[in-house]
N, C-alpha and C. Protein backbone atom coordinates (compact mmCIF):
# COMPACT_ATOMS: atom_id res chain seq x y z
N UNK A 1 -8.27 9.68 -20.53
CA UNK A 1 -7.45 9.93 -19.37
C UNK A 1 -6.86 8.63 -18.83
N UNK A 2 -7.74 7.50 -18.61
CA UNK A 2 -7.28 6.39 -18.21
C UNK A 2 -6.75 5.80 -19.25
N UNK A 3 -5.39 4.88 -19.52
CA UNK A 3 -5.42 3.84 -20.62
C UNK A 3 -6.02 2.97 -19.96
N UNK A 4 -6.52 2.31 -18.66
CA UNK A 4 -7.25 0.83 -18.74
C UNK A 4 -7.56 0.91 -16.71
N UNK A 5 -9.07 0.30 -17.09
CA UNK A 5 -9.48 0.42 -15.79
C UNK A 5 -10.04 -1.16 -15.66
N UNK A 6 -9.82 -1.79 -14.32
CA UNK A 6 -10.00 -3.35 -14.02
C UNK A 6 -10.43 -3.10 -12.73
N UNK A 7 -11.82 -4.13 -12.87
CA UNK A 7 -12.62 -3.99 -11.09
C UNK A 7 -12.35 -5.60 -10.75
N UNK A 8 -12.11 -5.79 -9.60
CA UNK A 8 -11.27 -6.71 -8.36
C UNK A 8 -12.15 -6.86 -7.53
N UNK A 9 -12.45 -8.03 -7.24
CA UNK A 9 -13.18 -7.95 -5.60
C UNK A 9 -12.06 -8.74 -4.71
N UNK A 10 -12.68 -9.38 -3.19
CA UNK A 10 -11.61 -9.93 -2.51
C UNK A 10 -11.22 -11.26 -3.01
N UNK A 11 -11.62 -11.88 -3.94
CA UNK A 11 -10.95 -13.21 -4.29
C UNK A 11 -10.44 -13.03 -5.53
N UNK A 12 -10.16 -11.70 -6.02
CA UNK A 12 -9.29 -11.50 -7.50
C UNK A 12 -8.44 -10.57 -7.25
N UNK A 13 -8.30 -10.14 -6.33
CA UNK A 13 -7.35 -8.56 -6.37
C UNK A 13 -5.98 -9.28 -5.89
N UNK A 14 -5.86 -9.86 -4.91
CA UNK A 14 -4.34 -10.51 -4.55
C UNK A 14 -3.44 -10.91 -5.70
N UNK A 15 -4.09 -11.54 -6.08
CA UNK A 15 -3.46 -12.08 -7.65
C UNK A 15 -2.83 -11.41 -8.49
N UNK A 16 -3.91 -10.27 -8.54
CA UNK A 16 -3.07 -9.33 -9.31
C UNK A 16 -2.19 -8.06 -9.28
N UNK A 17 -2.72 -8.10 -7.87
CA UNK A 17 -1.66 -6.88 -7.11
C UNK A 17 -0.26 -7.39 -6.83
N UNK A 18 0.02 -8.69 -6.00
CA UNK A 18 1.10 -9.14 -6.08
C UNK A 18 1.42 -9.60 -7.47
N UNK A 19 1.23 -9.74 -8.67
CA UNK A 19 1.61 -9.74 -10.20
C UNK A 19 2.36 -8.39 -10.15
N UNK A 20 1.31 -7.13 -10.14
CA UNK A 20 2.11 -6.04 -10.10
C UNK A 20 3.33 -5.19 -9.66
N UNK A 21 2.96 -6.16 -7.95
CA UNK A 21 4.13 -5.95 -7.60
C UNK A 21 5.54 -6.64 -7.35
N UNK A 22 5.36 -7.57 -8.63
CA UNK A 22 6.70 -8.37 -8.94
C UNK A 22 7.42 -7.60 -9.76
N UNK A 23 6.55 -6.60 -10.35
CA UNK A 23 6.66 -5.33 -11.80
C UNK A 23 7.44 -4.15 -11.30
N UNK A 24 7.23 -3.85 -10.31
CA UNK A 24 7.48 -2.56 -9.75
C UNK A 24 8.91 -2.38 -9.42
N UNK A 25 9.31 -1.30 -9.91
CA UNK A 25 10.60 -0.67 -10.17
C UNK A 25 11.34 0.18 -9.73
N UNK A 26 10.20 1.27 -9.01
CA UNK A 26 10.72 2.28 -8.56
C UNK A 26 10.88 2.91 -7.23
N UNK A 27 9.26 2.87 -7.02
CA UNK A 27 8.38 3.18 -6.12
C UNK A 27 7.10 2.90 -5.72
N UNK A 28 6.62 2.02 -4.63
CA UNK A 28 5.58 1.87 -3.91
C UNK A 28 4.72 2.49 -2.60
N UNK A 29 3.53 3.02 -3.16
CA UNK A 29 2.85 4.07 -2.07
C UNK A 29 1.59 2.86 -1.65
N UNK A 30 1.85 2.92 -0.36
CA UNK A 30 0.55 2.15 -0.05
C UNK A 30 0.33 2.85 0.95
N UNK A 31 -1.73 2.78 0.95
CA UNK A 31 -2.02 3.34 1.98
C UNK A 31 -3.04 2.48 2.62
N UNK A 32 -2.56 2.41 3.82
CA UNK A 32 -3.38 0.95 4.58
C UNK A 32 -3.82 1.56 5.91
N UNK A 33 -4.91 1.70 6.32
CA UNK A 33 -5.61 2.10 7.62
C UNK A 33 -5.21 1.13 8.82
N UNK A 34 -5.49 -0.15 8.21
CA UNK A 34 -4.89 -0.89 9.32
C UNK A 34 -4.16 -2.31 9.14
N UNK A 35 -3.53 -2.53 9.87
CA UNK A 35 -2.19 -3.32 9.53
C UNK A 35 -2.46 -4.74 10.54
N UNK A 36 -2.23 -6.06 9.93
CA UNK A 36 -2.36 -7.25 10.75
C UNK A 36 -1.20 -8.02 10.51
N UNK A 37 -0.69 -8.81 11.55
CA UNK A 37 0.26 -9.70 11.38
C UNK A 37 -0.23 -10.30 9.97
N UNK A 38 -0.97 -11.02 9.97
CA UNK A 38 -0.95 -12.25 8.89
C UNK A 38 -0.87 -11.67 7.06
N UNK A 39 -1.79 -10.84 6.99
CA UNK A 39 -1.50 -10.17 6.08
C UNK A 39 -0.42 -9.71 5.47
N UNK A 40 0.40 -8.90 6.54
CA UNK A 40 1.80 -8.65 6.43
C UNK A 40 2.72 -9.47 6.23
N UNK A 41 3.14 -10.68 7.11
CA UNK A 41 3.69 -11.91 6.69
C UNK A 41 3.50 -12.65 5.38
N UNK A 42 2.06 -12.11 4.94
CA UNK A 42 1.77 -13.03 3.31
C UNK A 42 2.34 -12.06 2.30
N UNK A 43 2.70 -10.77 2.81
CA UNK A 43 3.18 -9.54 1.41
C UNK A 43 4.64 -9.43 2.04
N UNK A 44 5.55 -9.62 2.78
CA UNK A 44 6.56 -9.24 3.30
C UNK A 44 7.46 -9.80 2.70
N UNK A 45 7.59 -10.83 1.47
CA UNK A 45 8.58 -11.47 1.34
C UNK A 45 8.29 -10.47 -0.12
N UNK A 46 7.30 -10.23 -0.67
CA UNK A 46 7.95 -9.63 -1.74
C UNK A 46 8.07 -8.47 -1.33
N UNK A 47 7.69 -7.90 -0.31
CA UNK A 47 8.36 -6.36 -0.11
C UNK A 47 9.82 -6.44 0.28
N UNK A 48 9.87 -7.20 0.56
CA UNK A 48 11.98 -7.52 1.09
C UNK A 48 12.35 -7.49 -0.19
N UNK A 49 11.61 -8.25 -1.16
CA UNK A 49 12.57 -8.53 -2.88
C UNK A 49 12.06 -7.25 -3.30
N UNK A 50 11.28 -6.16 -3.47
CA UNK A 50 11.55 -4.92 -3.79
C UNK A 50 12.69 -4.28 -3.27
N UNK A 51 12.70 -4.08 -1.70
CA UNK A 51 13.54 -3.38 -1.14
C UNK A 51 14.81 -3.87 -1.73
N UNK A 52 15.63 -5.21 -1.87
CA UNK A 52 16.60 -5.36 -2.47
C UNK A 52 17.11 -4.75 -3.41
N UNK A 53 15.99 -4.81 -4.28
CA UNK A 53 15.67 -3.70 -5.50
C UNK A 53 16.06 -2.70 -5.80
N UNK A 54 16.18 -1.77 -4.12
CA UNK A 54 16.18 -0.96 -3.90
C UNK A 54 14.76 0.08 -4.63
N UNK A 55 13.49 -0.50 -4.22
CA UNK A 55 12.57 -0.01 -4.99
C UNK A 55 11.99 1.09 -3.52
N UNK A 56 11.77 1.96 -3.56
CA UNK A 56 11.28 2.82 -2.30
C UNK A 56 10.19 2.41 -1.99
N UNK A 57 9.61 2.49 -1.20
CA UNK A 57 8.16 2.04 -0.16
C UNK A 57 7.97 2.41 0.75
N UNK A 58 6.50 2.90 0.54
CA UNK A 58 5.96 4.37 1.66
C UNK A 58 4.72 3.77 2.23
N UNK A 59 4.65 3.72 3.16
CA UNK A 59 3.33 2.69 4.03
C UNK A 59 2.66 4.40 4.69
N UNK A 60 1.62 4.87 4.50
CA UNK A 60 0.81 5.37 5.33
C UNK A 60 -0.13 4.55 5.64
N UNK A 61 -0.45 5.07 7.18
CA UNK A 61 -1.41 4.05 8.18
C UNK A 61 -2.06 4.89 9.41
N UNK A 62 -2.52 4.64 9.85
CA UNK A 62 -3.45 4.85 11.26
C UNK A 62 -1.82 4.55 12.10
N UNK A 63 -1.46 5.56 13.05
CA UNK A 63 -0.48 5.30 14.02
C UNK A 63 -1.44 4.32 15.11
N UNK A 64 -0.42 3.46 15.43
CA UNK A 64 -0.85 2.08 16.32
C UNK A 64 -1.69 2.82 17.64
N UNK A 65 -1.60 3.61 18.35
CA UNK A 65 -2.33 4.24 18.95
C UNK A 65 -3.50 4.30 19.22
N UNK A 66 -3.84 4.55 17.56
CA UNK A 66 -5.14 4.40 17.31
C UNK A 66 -6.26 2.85 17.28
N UNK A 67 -5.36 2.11 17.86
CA UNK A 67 -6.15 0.58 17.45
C UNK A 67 -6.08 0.46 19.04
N UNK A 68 -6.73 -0.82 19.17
CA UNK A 68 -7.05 -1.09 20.65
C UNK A 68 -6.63 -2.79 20.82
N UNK A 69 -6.61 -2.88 21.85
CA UNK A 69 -5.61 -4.60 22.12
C UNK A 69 -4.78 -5.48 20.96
N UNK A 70 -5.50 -6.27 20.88
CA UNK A 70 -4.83 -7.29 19.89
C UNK A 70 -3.90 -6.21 18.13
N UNK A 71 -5.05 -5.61 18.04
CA UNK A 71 -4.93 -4.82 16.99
C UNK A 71 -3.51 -3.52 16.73
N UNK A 72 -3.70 -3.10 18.32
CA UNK A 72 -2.47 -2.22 18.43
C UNK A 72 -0.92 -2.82 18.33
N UNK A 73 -1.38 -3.96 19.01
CA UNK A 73 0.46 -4.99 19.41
C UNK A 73 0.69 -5.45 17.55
N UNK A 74 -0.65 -6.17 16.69
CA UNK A 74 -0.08 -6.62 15.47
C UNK A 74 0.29 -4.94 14.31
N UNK A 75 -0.21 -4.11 14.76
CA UNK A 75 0.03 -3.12 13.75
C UNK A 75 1.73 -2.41 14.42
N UNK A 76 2.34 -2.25 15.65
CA UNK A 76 3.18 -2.03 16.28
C UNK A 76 4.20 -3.23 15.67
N UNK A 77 4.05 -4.32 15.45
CA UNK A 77 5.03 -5.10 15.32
C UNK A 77 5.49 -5.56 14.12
N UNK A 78 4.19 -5.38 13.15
CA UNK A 78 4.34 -5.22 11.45
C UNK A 78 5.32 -3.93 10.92
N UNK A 79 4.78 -2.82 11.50
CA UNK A 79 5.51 -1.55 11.69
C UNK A 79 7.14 -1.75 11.43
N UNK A 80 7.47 -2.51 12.81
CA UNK A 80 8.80 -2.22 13.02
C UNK A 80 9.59 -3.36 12.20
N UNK A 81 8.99 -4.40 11.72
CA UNK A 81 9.19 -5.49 10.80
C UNK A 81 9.31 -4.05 9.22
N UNK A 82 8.75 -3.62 8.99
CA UNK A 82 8.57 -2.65 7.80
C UNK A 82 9.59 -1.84 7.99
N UNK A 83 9.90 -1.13 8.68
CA UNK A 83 11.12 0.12 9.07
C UNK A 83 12.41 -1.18 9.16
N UNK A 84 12.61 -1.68 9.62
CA UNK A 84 13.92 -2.81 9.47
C UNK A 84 14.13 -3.31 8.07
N UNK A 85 13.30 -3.07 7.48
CA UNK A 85 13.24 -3.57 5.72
C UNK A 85 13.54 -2.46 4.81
N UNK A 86 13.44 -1.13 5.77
CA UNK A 86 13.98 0.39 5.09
C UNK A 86 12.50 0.91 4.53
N UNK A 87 11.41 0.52 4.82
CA UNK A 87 10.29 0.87 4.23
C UNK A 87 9.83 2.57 5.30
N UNK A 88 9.50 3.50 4.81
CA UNK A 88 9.10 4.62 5.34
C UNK A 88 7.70 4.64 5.71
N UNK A 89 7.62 4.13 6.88
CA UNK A 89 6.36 4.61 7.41
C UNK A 89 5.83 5.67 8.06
N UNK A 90 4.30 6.17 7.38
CA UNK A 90 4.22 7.56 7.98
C UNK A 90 2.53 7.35 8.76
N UNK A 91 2.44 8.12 9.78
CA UNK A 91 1.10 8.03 9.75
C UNK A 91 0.19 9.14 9.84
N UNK A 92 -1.28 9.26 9.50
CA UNK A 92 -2.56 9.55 9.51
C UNK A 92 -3.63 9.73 9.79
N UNK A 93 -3.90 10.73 10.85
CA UNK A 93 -4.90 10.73 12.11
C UNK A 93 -6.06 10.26 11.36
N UNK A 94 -7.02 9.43 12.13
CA UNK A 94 -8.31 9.04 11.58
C UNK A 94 -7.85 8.09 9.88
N UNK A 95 -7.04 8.24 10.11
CA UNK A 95 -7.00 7.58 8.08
C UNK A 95 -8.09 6.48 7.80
N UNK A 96 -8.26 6.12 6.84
CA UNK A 96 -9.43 5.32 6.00
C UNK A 96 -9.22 5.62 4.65
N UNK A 97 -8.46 5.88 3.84
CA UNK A 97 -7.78 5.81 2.35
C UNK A 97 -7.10 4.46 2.04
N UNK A 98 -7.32 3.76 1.01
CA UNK A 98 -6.88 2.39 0.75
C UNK A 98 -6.72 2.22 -0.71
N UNK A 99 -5.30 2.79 -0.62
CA UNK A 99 -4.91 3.22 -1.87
C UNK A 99 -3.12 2.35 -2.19
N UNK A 100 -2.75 2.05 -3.54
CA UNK A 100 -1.81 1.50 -3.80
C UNK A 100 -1.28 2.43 -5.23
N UNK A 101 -0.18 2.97 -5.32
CA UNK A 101 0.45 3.52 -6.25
C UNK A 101 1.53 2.58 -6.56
N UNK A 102 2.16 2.29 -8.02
CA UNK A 102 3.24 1.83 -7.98
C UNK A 102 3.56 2.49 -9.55
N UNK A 103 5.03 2.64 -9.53
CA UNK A 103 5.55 3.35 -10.18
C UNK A 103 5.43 4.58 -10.86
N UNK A 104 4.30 5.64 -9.95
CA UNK A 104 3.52 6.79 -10.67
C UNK A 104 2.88 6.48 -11.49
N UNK A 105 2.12 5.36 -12.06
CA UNK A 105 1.49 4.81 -13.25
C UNK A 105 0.31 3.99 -13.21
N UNK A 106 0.59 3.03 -12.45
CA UNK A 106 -0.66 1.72 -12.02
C UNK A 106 -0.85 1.88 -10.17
N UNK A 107 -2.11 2.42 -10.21
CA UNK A 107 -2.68 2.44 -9.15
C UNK A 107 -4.12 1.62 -8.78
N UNK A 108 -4.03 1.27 -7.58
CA UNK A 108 -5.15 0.42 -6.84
C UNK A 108 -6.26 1.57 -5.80
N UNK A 109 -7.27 1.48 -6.31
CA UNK A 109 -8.31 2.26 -5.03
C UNK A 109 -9.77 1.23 -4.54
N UNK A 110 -9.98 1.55 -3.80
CA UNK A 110 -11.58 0.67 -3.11
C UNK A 110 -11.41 0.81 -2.19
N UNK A 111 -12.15 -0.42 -1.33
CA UNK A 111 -12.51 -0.48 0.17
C UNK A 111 -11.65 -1.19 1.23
N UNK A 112 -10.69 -2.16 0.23
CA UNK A 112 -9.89 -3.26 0.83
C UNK A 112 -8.57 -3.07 1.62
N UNK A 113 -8.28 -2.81 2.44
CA UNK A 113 -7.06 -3.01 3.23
C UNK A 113 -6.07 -3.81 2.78
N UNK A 114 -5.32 -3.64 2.40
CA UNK A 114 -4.19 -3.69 1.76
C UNK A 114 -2.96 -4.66 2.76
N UNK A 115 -3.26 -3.84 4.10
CA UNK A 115 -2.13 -4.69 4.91
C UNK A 115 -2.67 -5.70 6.48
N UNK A 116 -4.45 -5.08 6.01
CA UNK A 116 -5.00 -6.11 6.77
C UNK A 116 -6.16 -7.11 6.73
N UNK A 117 -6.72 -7.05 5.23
CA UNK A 117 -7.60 -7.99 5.00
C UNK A 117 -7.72 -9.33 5.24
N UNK A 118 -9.23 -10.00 5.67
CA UNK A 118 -8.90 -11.11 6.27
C UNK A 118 -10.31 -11.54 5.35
N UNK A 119 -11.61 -11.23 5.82
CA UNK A 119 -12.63 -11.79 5.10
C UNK A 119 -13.57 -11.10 4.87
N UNK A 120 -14.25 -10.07 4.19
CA UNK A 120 -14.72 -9.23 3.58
C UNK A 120 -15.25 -9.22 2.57
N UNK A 121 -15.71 -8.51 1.86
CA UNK A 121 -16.37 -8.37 0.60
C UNK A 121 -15.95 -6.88 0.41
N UNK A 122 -15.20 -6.97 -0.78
CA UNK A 122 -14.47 -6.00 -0.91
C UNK A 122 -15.03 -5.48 -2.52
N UNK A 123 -14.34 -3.90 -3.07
CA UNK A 123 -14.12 -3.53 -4.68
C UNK A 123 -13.02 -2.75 -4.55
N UNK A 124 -12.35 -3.39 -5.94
CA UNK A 124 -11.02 -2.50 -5.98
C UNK A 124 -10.91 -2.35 -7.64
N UNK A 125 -10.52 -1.27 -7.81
CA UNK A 125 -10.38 -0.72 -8.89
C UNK A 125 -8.33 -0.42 -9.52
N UNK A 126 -7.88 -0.85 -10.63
CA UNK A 126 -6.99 -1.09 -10.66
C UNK A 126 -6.85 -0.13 -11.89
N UNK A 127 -5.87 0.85 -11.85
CA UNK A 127 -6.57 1.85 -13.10
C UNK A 127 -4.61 1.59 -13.56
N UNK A 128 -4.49 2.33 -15.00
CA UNK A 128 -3.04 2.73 -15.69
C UNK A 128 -3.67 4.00 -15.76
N UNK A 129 -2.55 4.94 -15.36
CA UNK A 129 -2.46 6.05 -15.61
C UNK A 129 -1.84 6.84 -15.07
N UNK A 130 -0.65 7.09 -15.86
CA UNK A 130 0.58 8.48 -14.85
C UNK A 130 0.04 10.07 -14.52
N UNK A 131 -1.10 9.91 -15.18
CA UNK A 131 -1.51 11.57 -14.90
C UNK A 131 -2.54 11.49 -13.81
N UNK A 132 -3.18 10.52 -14.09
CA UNK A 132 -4.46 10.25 -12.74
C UNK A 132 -3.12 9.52 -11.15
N UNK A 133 -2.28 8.88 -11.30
CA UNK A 133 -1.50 8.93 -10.03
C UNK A 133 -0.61 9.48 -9.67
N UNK A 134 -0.17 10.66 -10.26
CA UNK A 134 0.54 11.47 -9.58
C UNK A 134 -0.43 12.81 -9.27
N UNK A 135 -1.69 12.60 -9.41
CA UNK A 135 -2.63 13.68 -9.07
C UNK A 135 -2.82 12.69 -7.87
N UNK A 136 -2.86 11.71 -7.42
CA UNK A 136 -3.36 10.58 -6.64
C UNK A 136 -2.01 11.44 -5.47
N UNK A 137 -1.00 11.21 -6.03
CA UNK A 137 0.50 11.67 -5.22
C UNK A 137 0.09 12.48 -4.46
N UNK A 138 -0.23 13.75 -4.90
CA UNK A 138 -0.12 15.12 -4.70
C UNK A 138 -1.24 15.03 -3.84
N UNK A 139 -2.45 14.58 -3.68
CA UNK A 139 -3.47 14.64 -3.29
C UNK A 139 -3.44 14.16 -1.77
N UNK A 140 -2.58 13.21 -2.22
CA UNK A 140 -2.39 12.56 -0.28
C UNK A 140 -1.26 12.66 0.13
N UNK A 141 -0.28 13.84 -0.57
CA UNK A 141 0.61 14.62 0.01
C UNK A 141 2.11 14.04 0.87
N UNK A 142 2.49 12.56 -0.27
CA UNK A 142 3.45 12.13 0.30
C UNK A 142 4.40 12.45 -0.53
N UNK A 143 4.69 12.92 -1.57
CA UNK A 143 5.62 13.45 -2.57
C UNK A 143 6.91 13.79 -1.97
N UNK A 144 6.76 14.66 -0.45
CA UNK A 144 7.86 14.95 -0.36
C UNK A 144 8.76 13.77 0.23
N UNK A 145 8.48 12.31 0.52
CA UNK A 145 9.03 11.05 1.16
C UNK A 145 9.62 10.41 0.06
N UNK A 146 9.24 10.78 -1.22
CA UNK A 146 9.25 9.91 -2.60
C UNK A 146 10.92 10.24 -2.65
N UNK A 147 12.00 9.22 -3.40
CA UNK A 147 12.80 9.46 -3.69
C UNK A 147 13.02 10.18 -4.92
N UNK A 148 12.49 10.13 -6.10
CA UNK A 148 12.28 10.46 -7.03
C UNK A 148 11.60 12.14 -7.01
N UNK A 149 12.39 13.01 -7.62
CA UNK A 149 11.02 14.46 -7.73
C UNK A 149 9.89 14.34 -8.70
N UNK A 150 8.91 15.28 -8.44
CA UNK A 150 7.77 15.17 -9.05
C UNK A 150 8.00 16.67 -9.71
């Protein structure tokens, strides 16, 4: 089912996620619970060179609401930095899924926050497979945001 599965912790996964997503062509699903300035600022320049791309990008997240002081203003302001870049953000009552799709094919899953990791001890699992991520698609029910049909 899988062609190739790769385990990541927090001092190997950056590396190779931004590798991947120098790759990416079509479409990017990320799903990030919670969102920090700094983080965002360190992935934002290649999400601008996707978007040029015109590569689609779908951010589900915890609506800012849900965070409290400091946390609410940096996830509110990453947000609107993301929607000015044409990126579709949706959000997810309670969310805690930390998931990365890119191109229906190579997907990222574990524990790691995606748009707000800072220092942690993390596992992430980096799998190939178009049949295991578009079951991934369907499962967290953003298909209908995707430009592309399924």
């Amino acid at each position: 089912m899988f062609k190739s599965s790769q385990l990541y912790d927090q001092n190997t996964f950056y590396d190779a996620f931004e590798r991947d997503l120098k790759y990416c062509k079509q479409e990017l699903i990320i799903e990030s619970p919670f969102i920090t300035t700094r983080r965002t600022n360190a992935l934002l320049p290649i999400l601008a060179s996707l978007r040029k791309r015109n590569v689609t990008i779908i951010v589900n997240t915890r609506n800012p609401i849900e965070h409290d002081g400091d946390y609410y203003h940096q996830a509110l302001n990453a947000i609107e930095v993301m929607q000015d870049l044409g990126i579709t953000v949706l959000y997810t009552t309670n969310h805690h899924r930390k998931l990365v799709i890119l191109d229906r094919e190579v997907f990222y899953e574990g524990s790691l926050n995606f748009l707000s990791f800072s220092n942690s001890c993390e596992i992430m699992r980096r799998v190939v497979s178009s049949v295991e991520a578009k079951i991934l698609i369907n499962f967290i029910g953003v298909k209908k945001y995707a430009r592309r049909k399924y």
